[in-house]
Protein backbone atom coordinates (compact mmCIF):
# COMPACT_ATOMS: atom_id res chain seq x y z
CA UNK A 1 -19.61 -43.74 53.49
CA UNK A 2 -21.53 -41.86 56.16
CA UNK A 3 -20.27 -39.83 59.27
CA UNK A 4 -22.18 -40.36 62.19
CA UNK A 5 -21.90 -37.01 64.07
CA UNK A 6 -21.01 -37.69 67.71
CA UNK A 7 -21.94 -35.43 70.34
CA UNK A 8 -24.12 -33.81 73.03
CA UNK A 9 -26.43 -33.41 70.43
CA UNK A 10 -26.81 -37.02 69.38
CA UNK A 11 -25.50 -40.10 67.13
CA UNK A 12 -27.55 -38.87 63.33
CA UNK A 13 -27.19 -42.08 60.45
CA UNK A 14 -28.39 -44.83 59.27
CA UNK A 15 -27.35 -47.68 61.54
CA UNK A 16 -27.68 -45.17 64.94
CA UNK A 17 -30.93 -43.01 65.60
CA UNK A 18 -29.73 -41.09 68.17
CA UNK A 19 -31.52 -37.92 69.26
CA UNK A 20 -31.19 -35.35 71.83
CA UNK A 21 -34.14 -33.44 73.23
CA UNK A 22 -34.01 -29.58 72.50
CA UNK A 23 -35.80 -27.62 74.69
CA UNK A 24 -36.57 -24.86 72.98
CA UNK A 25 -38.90 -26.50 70.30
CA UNK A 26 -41.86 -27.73 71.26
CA UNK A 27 -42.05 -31.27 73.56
CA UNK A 28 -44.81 -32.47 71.01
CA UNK A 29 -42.52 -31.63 68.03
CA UNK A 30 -39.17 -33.50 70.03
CA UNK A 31 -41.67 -36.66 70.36
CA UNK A 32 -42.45 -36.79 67.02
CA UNK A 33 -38.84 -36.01 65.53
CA UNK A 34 -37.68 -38.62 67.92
CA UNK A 35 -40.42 -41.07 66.47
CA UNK A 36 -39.16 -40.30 62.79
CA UNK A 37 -35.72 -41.35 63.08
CA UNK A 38 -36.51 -44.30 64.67
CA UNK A 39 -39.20 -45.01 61.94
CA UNK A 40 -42.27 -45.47 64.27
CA UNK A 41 -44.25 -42.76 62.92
CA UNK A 42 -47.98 -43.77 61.83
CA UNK A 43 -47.07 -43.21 58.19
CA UNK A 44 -49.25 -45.40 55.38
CA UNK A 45 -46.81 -48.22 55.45
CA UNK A 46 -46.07 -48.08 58.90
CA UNK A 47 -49.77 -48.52 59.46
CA UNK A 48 -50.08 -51.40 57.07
CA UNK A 49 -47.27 -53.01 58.94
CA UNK A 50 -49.15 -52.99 62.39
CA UNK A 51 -51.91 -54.72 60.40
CA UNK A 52 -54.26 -51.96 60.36
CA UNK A 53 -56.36 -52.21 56.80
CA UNK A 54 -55.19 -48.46 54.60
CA UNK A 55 -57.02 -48.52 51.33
CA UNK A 56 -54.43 -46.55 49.29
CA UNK A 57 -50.73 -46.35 50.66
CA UNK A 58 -49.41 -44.11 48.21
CA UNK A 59 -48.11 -40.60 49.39
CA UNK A 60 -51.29 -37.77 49.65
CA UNK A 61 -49.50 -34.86 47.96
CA UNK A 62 -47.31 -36.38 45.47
CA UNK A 63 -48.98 -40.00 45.06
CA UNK A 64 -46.53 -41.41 43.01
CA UNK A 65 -44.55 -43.50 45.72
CA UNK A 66 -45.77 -45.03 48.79
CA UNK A 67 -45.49 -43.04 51.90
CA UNK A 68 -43.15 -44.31 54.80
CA UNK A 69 -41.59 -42.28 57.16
CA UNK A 70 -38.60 -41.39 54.53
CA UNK A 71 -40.85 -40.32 51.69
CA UNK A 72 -43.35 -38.26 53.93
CA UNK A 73 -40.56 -36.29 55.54
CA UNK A 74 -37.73 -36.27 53.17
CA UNK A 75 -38.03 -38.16 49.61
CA UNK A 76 -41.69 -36.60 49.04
CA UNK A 77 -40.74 -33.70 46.43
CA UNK A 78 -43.27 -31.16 48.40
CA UNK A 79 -41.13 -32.56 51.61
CA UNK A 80 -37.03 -31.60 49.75
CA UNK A 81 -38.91 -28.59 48.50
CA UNK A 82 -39.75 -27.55 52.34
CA UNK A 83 -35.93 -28.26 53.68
CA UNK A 84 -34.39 -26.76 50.54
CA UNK A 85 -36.24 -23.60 51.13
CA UNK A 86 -35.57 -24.38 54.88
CA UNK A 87 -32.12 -24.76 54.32
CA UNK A 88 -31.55 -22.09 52.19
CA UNK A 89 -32.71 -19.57 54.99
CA UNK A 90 -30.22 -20.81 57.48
CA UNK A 91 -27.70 -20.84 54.60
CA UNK A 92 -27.03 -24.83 55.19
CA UNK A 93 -26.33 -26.02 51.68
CA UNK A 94 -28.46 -29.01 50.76
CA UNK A 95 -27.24 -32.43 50.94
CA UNK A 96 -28.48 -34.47 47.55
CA UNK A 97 -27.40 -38.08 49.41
CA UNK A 98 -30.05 -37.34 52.02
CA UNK A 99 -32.41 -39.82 51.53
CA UNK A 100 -33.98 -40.28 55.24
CA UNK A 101 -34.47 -38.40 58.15
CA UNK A 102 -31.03 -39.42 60.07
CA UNK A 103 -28.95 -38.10 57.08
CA UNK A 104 -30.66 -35.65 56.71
CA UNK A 105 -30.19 -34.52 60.36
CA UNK A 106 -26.45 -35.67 60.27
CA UNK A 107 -25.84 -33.58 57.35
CA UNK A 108 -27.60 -30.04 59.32
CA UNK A 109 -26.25 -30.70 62.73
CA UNK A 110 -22.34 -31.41 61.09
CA UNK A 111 -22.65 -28.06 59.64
CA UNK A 112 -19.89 -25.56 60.90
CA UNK A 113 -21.53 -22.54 63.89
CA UNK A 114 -21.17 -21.98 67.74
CA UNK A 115 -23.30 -24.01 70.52
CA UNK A 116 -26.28 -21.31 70.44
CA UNK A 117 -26.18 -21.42 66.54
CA UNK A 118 -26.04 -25.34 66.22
CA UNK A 119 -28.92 -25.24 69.40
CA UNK A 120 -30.66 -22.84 67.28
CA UNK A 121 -30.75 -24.49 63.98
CA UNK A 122 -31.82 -28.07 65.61
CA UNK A 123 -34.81 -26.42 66.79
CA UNK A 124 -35.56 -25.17 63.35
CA UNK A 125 -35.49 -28.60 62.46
CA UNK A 126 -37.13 -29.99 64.92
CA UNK A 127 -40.24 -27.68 63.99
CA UNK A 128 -40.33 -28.43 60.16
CA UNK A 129 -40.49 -31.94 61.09
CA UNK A 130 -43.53 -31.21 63.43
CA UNK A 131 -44.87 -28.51 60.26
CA UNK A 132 -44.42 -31.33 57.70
CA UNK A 133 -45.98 -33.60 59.68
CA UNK A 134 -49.33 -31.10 60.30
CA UNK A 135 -49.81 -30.20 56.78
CA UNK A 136 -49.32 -34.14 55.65
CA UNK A 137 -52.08 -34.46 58.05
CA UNK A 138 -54.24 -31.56 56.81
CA UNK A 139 -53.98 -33.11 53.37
CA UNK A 140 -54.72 -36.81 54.61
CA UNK A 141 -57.76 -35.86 56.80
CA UNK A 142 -59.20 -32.45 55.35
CA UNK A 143 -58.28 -32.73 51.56
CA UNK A 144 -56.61 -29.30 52.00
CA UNK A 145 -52.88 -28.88 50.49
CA UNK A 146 -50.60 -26.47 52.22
CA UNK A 147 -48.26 -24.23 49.37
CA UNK A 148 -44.48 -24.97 49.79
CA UNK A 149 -44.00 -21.50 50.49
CA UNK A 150 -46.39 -20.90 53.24
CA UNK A 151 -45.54 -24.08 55.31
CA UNK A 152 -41.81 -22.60 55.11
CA UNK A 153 -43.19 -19.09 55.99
CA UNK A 154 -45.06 -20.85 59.03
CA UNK A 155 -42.00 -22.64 60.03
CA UNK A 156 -39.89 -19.29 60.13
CA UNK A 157 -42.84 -17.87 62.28
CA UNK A 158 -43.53 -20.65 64.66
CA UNK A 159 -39.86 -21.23 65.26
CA UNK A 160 -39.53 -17.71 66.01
CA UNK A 161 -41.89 -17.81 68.02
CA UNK A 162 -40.68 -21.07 70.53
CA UNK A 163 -37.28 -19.36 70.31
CA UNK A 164 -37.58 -16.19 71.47
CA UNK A 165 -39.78 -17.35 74.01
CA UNK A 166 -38.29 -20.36 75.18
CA UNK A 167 -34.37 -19.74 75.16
CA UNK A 168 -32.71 -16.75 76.76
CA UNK A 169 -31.63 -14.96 73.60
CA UNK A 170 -32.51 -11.32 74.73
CA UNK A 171 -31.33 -10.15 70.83
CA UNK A 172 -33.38 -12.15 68.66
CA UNK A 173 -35.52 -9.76 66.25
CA UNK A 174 -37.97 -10.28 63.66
CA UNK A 175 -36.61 -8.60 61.14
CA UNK A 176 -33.09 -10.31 61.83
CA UNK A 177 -34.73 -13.39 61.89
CA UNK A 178 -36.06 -13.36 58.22
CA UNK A 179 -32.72 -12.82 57.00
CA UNK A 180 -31.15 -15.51 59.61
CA UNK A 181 -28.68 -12.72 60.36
CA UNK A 182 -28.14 -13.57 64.04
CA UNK A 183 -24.91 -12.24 65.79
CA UNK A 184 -25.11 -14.77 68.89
């Protein structure tokens, strides 16, 4: 059975798709992660289900299984490979019973760390949902597939980036940052 983690930071499972804005990622990326776990993201299905006419339904990178909000940002095998890279970075161990975006949150934001840390790491999510979400639509609109390894490359950048800009970590380096070896 599932934990819901209770907090400041939100209720993250199945039954409860709580969310808690995080200032330090980007307001368009909070919208959309916010959209996700409620499932009310324009996916293929979702579209189908407001009665707007989609040709093909199935998933643009993988096309094996049709896309709804689950498969296009966690069941999609390009999506798992992005947070298991992801993951692996912040040195969060993967959870293999994450099948949707809740549990998947649930299982990052339960990990052990301090207030900045956990604050930190939210953000990071926050911004691979937006990332996941741009490159999906790259693929849907321009035919153009983003490698697993540069869309986690441009997450680590871009989430530098909104960090160290938008929180008041003074000690946040680039080089640190790579290696996720913050001392906060």
């Amino acid at each position: 059975m599932e934990m819901a983690l209770r907090s400041k930071w939100g209720i993250f499972n199945s039954d409860n798709r709580g969310f808690y804005w995080n200032n330090w990622a980007a307001p368009k990326a909070n919208f959309l992660t916010w959209r996700a776990l409620i499932d009310k993201v324009p996916s293929k299905v979702g579209l189908l289900r407001r009665g707007i006419p989609i040709g093909d339904v199935f998933c643009p990178r993988c096309g094996i299984v049709e896309e709804d909000s689950d498969h296009l940002f966690v069941n999609c095998l390009w999506s798992r490979s992005i947070w298991w890279n992801i993951l692996a970075w912040i040195r969060i161990k993967f959870p293999l019973e994450a099948h949707n975006l809740p549990s998947l949150f649930s299982h990052i934001l339960g990990s052990p760390g301090g207030k900045i840390w956990r604050k930190i790491v939210y953000a990071i999510a926050i911004s691979t949902v937006w990332k996941i979400w741009i490159v999906r639509n790259k693929k849907v609109f321009d035919d153009y597939f983003f490698p697993v390894s540069s869309v986690v490359e441009q997450i680590k950048e871009e989430s530098f980036l909104l960090i160290s800009n938008r929180s008041n970590i003074k000690n946040l380096r680039w080089e640190n940052w790579k290696l996720f070896n913050l001392l906060i």
